[in-house]
C-alpha atoms as a PDB file:
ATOM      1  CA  UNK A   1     132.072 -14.777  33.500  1.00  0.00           C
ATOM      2  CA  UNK A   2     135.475 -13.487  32.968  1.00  0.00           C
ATOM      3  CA  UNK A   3     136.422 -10.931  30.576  1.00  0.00           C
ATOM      4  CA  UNK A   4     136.888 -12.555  26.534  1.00  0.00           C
ATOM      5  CA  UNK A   5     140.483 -12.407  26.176  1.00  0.00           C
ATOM      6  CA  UNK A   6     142.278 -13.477  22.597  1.00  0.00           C
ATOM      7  CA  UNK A   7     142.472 -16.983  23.091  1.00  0.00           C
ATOM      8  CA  UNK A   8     138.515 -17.083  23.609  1.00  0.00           C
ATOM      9  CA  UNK A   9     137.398 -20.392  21.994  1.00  0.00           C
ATOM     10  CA  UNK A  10     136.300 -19.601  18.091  1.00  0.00           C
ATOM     11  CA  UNK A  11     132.419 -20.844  17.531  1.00  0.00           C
ATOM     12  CA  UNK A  12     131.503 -22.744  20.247  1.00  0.00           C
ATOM     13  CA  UNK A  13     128.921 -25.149  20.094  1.00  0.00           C
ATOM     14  CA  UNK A  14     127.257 -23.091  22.962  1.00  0.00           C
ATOM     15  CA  UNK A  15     128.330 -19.515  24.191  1.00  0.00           C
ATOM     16  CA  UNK A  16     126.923 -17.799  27.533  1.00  0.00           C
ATOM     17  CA  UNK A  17     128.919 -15.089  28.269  1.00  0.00           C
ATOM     18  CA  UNK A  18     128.302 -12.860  30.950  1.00  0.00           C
ATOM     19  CA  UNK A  19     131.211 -10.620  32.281  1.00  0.00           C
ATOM     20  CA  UNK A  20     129.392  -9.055  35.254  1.00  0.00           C
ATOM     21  CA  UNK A  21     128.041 -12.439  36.606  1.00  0.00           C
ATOM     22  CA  UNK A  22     129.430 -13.059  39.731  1.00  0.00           C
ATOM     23  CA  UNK A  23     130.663 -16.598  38.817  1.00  0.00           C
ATOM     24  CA  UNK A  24     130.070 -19.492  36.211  1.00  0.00           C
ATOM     25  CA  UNK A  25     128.215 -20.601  39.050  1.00  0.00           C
ATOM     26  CA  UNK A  26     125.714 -18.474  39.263  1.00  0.00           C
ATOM     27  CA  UNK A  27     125.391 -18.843  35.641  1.00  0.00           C
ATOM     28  CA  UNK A  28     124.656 -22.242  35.484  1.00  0.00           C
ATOM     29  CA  UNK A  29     121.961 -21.582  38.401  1.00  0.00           C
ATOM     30  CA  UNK A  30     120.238 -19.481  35.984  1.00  0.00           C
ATOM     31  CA  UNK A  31     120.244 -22.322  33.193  1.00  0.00           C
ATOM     32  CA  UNK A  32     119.099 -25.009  35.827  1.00  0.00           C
ATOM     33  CA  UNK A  33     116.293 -22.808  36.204  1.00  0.00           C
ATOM     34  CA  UNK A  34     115.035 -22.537  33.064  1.00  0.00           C
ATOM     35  CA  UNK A  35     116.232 -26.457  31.910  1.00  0.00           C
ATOM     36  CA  UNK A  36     114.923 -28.648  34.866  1.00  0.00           C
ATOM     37  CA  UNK A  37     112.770 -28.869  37.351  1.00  0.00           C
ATOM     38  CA  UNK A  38     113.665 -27.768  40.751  1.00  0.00           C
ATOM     39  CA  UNK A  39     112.596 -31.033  42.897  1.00  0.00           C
ATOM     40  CA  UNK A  40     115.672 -32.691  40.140  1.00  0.00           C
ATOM     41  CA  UNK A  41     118.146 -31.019  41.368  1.00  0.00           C
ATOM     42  CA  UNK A  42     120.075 -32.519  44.415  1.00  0.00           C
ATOM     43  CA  UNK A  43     120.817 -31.087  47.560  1.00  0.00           C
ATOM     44  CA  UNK A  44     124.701 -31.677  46.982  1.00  0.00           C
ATOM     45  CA  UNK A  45     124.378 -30.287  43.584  1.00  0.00           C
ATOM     46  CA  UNK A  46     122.810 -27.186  45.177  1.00  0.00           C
ATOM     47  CA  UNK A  47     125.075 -27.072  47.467  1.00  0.00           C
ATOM     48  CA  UNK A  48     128.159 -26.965  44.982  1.00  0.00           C
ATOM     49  CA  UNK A  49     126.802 -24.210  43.663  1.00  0.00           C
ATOM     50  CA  UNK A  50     126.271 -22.194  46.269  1.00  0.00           C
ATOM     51  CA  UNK A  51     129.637 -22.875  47.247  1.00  0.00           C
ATOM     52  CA  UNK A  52     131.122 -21.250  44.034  1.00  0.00           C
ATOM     53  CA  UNK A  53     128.873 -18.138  44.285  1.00  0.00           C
ATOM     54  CA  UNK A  54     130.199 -17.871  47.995  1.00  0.00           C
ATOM     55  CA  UNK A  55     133.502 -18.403  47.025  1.00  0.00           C
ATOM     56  CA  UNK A  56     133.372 -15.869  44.001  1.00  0.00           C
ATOM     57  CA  UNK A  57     131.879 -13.349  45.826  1.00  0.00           C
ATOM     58  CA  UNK A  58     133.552 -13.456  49.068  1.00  0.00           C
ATOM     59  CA  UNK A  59     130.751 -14.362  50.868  1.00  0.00           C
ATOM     60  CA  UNK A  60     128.645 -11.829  48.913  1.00  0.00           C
ATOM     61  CA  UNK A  61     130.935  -9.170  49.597  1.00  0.00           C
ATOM     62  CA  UNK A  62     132.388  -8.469  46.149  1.00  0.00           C
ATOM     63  CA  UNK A  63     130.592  -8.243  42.204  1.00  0.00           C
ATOM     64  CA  UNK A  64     126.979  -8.869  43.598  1.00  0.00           C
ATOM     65  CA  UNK A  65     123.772  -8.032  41.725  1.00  0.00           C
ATOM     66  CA  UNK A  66     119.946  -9.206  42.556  1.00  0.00           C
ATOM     67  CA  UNK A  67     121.038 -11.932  40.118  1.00  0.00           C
ATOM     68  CA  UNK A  68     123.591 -13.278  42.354  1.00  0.00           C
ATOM     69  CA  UNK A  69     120.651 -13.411  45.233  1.00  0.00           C
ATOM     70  CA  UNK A  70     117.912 -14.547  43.305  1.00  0.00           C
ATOM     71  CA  UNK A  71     120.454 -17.928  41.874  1.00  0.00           C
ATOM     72  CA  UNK A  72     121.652 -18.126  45.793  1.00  0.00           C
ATOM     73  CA  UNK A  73     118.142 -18.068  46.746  1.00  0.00           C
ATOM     74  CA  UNK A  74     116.970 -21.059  44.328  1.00  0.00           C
ATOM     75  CA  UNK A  75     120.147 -22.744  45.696  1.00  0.00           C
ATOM     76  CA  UNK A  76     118.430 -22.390  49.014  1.00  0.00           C
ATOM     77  CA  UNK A  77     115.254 -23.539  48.097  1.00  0.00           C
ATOM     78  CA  UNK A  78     116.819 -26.677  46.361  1.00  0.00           C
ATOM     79  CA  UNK A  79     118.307 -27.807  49.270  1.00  0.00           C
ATOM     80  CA  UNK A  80     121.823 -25.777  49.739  1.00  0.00           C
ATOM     81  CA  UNK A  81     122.564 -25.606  53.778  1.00  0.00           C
ATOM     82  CA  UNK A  82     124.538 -22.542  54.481  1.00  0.00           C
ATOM     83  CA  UNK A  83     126.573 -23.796  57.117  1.00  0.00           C
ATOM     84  CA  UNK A  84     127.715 -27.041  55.324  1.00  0.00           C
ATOM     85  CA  UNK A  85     128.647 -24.306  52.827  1.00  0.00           C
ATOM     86  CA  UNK A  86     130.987 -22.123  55.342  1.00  0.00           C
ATOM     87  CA  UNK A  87     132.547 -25.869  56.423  1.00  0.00           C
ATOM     88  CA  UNK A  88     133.582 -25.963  52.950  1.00  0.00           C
ATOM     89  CA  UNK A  89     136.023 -23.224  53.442  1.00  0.00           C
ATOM     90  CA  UNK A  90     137.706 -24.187  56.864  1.00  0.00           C
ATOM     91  CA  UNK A  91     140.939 -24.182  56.765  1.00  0.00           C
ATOM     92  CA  UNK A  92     143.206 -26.352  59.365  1.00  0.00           C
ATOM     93  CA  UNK A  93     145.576 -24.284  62.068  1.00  0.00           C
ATOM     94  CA  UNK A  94     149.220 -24.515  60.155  1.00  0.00           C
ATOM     95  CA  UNK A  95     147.362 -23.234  57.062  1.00  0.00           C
ATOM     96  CA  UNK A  96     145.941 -20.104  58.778  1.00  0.00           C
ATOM     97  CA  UNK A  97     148.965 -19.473  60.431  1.00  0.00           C
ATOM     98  CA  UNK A  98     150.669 -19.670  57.033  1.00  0.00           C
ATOM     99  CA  UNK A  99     148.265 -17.002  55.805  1.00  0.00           C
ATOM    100  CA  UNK A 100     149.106 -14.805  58.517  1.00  0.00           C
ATOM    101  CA  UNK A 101     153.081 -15.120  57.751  1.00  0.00           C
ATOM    102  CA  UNK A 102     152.175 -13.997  53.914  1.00  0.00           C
ATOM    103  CA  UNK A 103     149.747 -11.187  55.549  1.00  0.00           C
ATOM    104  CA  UNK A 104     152.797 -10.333  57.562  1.00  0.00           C
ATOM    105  CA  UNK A 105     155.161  -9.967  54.894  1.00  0.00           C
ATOM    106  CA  UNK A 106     152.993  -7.432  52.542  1.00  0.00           C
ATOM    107  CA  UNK A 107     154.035  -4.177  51.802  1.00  0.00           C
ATOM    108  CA  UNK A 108     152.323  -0.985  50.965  1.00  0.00           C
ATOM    109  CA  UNK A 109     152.938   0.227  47.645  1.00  0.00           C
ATOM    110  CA  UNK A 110     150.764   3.435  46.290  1.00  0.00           C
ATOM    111  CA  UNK A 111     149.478   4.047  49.788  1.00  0.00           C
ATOM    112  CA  UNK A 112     146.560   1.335  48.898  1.00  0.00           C
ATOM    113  CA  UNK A 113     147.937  -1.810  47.358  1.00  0.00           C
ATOM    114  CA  UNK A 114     149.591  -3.829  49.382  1.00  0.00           C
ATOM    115  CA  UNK A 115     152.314  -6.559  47.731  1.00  0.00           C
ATOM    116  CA  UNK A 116     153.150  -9.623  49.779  1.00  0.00           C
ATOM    117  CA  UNK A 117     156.588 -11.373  47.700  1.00  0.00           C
ATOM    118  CA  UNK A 118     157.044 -14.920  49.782  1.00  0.00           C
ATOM    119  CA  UNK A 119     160.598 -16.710  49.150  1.00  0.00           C
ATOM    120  CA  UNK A 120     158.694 -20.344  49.942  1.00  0.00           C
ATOM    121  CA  UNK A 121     156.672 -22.624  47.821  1.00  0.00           C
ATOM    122  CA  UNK A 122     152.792 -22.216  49.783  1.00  0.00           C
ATOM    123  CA  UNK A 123     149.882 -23.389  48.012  1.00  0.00           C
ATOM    124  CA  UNK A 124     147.464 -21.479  46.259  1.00  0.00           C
ATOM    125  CA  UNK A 125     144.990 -21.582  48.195  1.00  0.00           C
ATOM    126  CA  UNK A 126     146.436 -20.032  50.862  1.00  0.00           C
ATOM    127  CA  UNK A 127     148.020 -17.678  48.627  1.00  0.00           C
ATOM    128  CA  UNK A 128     144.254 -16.327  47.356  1.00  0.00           C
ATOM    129  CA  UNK A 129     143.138 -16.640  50.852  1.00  0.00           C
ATOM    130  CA  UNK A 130     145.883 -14.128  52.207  1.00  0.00           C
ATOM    131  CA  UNK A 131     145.185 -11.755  49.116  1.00  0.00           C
ATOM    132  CA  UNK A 132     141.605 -11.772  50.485  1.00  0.00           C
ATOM    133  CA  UNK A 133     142.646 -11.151  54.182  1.00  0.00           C
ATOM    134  CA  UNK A 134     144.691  -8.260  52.925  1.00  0.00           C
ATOM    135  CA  UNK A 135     141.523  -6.453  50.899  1.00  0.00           C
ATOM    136  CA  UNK A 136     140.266  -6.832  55.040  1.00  0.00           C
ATOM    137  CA  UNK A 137     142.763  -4.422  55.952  1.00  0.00           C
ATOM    138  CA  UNK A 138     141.713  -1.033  56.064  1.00  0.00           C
ATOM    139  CA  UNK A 139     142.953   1.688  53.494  1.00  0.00           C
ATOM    140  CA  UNK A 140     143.787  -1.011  51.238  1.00  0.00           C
ATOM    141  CA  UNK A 141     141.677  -1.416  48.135  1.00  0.00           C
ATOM    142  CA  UNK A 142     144.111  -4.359  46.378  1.00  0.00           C
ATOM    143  CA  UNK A 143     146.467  -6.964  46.927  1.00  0.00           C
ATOM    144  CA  UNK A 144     148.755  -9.180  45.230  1.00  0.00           C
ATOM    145  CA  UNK A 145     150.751 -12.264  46.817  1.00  0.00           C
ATOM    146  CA  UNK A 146     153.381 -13.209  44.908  1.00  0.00           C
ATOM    147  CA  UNK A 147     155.275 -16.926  45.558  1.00  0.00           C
ATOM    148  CA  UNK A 148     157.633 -19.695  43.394  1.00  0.00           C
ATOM    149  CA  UNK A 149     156.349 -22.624  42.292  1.00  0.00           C
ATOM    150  CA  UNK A 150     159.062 -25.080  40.916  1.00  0.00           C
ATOM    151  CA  UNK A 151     159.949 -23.337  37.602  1.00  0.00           C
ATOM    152  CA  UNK A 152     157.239 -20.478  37.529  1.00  0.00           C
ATOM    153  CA  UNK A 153     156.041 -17.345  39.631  1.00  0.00           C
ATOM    154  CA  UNK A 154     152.246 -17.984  40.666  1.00  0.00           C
ATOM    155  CA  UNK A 155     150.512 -14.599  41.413  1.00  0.00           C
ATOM    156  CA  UNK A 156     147.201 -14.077  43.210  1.00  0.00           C
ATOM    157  CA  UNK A 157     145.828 -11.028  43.251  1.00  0.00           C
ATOM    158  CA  UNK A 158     142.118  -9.287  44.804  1.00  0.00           C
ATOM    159  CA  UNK A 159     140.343  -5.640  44.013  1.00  0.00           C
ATOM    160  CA  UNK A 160     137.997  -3.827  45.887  1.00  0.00           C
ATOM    161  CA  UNK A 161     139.085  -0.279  44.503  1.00  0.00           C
ATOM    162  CA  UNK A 162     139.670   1.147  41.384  1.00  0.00           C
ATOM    163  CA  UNK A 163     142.654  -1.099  40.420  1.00  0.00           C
ATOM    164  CA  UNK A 164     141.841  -3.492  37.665  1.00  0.00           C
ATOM    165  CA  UNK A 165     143.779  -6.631  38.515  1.00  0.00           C
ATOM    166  CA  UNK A 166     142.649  -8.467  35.612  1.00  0.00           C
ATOM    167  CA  UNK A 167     144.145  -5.620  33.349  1.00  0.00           C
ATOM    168  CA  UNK A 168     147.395  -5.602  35.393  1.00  0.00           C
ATOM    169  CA  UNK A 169     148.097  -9.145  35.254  1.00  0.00           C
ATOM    170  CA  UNK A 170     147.064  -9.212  31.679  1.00  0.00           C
ATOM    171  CA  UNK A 171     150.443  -7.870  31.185  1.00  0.00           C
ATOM    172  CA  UNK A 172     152.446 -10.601  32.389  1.00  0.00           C
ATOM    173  CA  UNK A 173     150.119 -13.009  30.886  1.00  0.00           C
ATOM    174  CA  UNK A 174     147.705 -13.350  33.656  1.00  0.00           C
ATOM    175  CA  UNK A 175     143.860 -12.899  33.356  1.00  0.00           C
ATOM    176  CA  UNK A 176     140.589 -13.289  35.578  1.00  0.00           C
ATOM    177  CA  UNK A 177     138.374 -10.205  36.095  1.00  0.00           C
ATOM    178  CA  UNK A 178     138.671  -6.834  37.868  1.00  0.00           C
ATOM    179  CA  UNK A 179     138.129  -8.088  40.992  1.00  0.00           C
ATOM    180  CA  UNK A 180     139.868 -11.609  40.678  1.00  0.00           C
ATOM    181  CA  UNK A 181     143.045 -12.326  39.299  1.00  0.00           C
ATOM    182  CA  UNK A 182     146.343 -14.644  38.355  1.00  0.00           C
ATOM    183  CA  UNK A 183     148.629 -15.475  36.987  1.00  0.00           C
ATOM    184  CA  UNK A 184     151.730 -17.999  36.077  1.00  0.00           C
ATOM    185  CA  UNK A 185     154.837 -16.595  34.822  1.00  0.00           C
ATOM    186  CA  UNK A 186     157.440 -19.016  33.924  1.00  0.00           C
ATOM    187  CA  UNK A 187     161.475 -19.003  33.692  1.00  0.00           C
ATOM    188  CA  UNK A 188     161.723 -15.831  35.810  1.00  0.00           C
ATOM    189  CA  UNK A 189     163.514 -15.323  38.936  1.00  0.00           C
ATOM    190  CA  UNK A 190     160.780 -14.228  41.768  1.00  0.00           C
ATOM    191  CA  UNK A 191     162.262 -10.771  42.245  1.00  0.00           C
ATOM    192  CA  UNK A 192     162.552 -10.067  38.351  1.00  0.00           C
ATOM    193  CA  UNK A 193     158.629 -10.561  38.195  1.00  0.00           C
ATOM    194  CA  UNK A 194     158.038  -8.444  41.445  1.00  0.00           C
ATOM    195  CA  UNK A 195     159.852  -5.812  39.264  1.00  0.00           C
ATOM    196  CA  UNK A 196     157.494  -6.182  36.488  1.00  0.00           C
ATOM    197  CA  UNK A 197     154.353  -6.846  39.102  1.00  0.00           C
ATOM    198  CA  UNK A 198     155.424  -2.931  39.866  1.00  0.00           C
ATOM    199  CA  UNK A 199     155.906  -2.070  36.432  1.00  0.00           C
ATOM    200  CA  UNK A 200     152.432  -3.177  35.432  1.00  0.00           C
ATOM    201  CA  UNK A 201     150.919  -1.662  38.057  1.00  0.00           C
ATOM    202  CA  UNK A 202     152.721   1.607  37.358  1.00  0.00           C
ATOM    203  CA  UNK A 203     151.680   1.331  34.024  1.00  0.00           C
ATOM    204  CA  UNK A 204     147.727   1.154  35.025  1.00  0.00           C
ATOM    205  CA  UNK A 205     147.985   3.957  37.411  1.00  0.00           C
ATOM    206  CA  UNK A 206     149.971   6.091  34.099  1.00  0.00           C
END
């Protein structure tokens, strides 16, 4: 479901490609549809799912369409609980207050992008979960947290505005789509590839 970038794999033996999908998720929903029989799909299977259509939209927040609802309903139907779903995604207390330090530490650059650089090793996880939280802030319409990881910079970055992450990141070798994004940069210095986060971004705006 993201955009085909240049290392898309040459004559695959099957291709369903779908850039405004919400997720690969809620492509294979479709599929399951059409390939099996409802009653033969488990509840844990559904459940999955529904879990990657929730976690790629941001709890339907983000790149919906009646697509997205229809799969989500099926999912439902098959057996997907909801609330097992949102258990999933709990996070213990030192991660969310690790979230909050990176939430703490953004700055506003543009007057709607906010840029959180961390000096620490923190996992990804919390590093996409804090470029979430920071979408939640009002006036900003994107975020990218920036960390080091051993020998490379790991970015994590959201939209919900008319920045294109996925075409910013695509810059430093990143990818994902416009509303999702990453990327690993490696043998830089953190603050070299905050400079060239900036410059990208510049570069979009220009």
């Amino acid at each position: 479901h993201h955009r085909r970038a240049a290392d898309y794999i040459e004559q695959p033996v099957l291709n369903l490609h779908e850039p405004y999908a919400s997720s690969a998720s809620e492509l294979v929903t479709e599929l399951l549809q059409y390939a099996v029989n409802q009653r033969d799909v488990k509840p844990l299977e559904a459940q999955a799912l529904l879990a990657g259509i929730v976690l790629d939209t941001k709890n339907f927040g983000v790149r919906t369409s009646s697509r997205t609802f229809e799969s989500a309903a099926y999912l439902r139907k098959a057996g997907a609980d909801p609330v097992e779903v949102k258990k999933l995604f709990q996070s213990d207390l030192d991660d969310t207050l690790m979230r909050y330090r990176v939430v703490q530490a953004a700055r506003l650059y543009r007057s709607e992008l906010a840029i959180a650089c961390i000096d620490e090793t923190i996992t990804r996880v919390i590093a996409s979960q804090a470029a979430d939280e920071l979408i939640n802030i009002s006036g900003i319409t994107a975020s990218f947290v920036l960390f080091p990881d051993r020998e490379q910079v790991i970015i994590s970055a959201r939209s919900i505005g008319s920045c294109n992450v996925q075409a910013v990141l695509e810059k430093l070798g990143g990818g994902g789509n416009g509303a999702t994004a990453g990327a690993q940069i490696k043998g830089k210095p953190l603050r070299e590839v905050l400079q060239e986060l900036v410059a990208a971004i510049d570069a979009f705006y220009s």
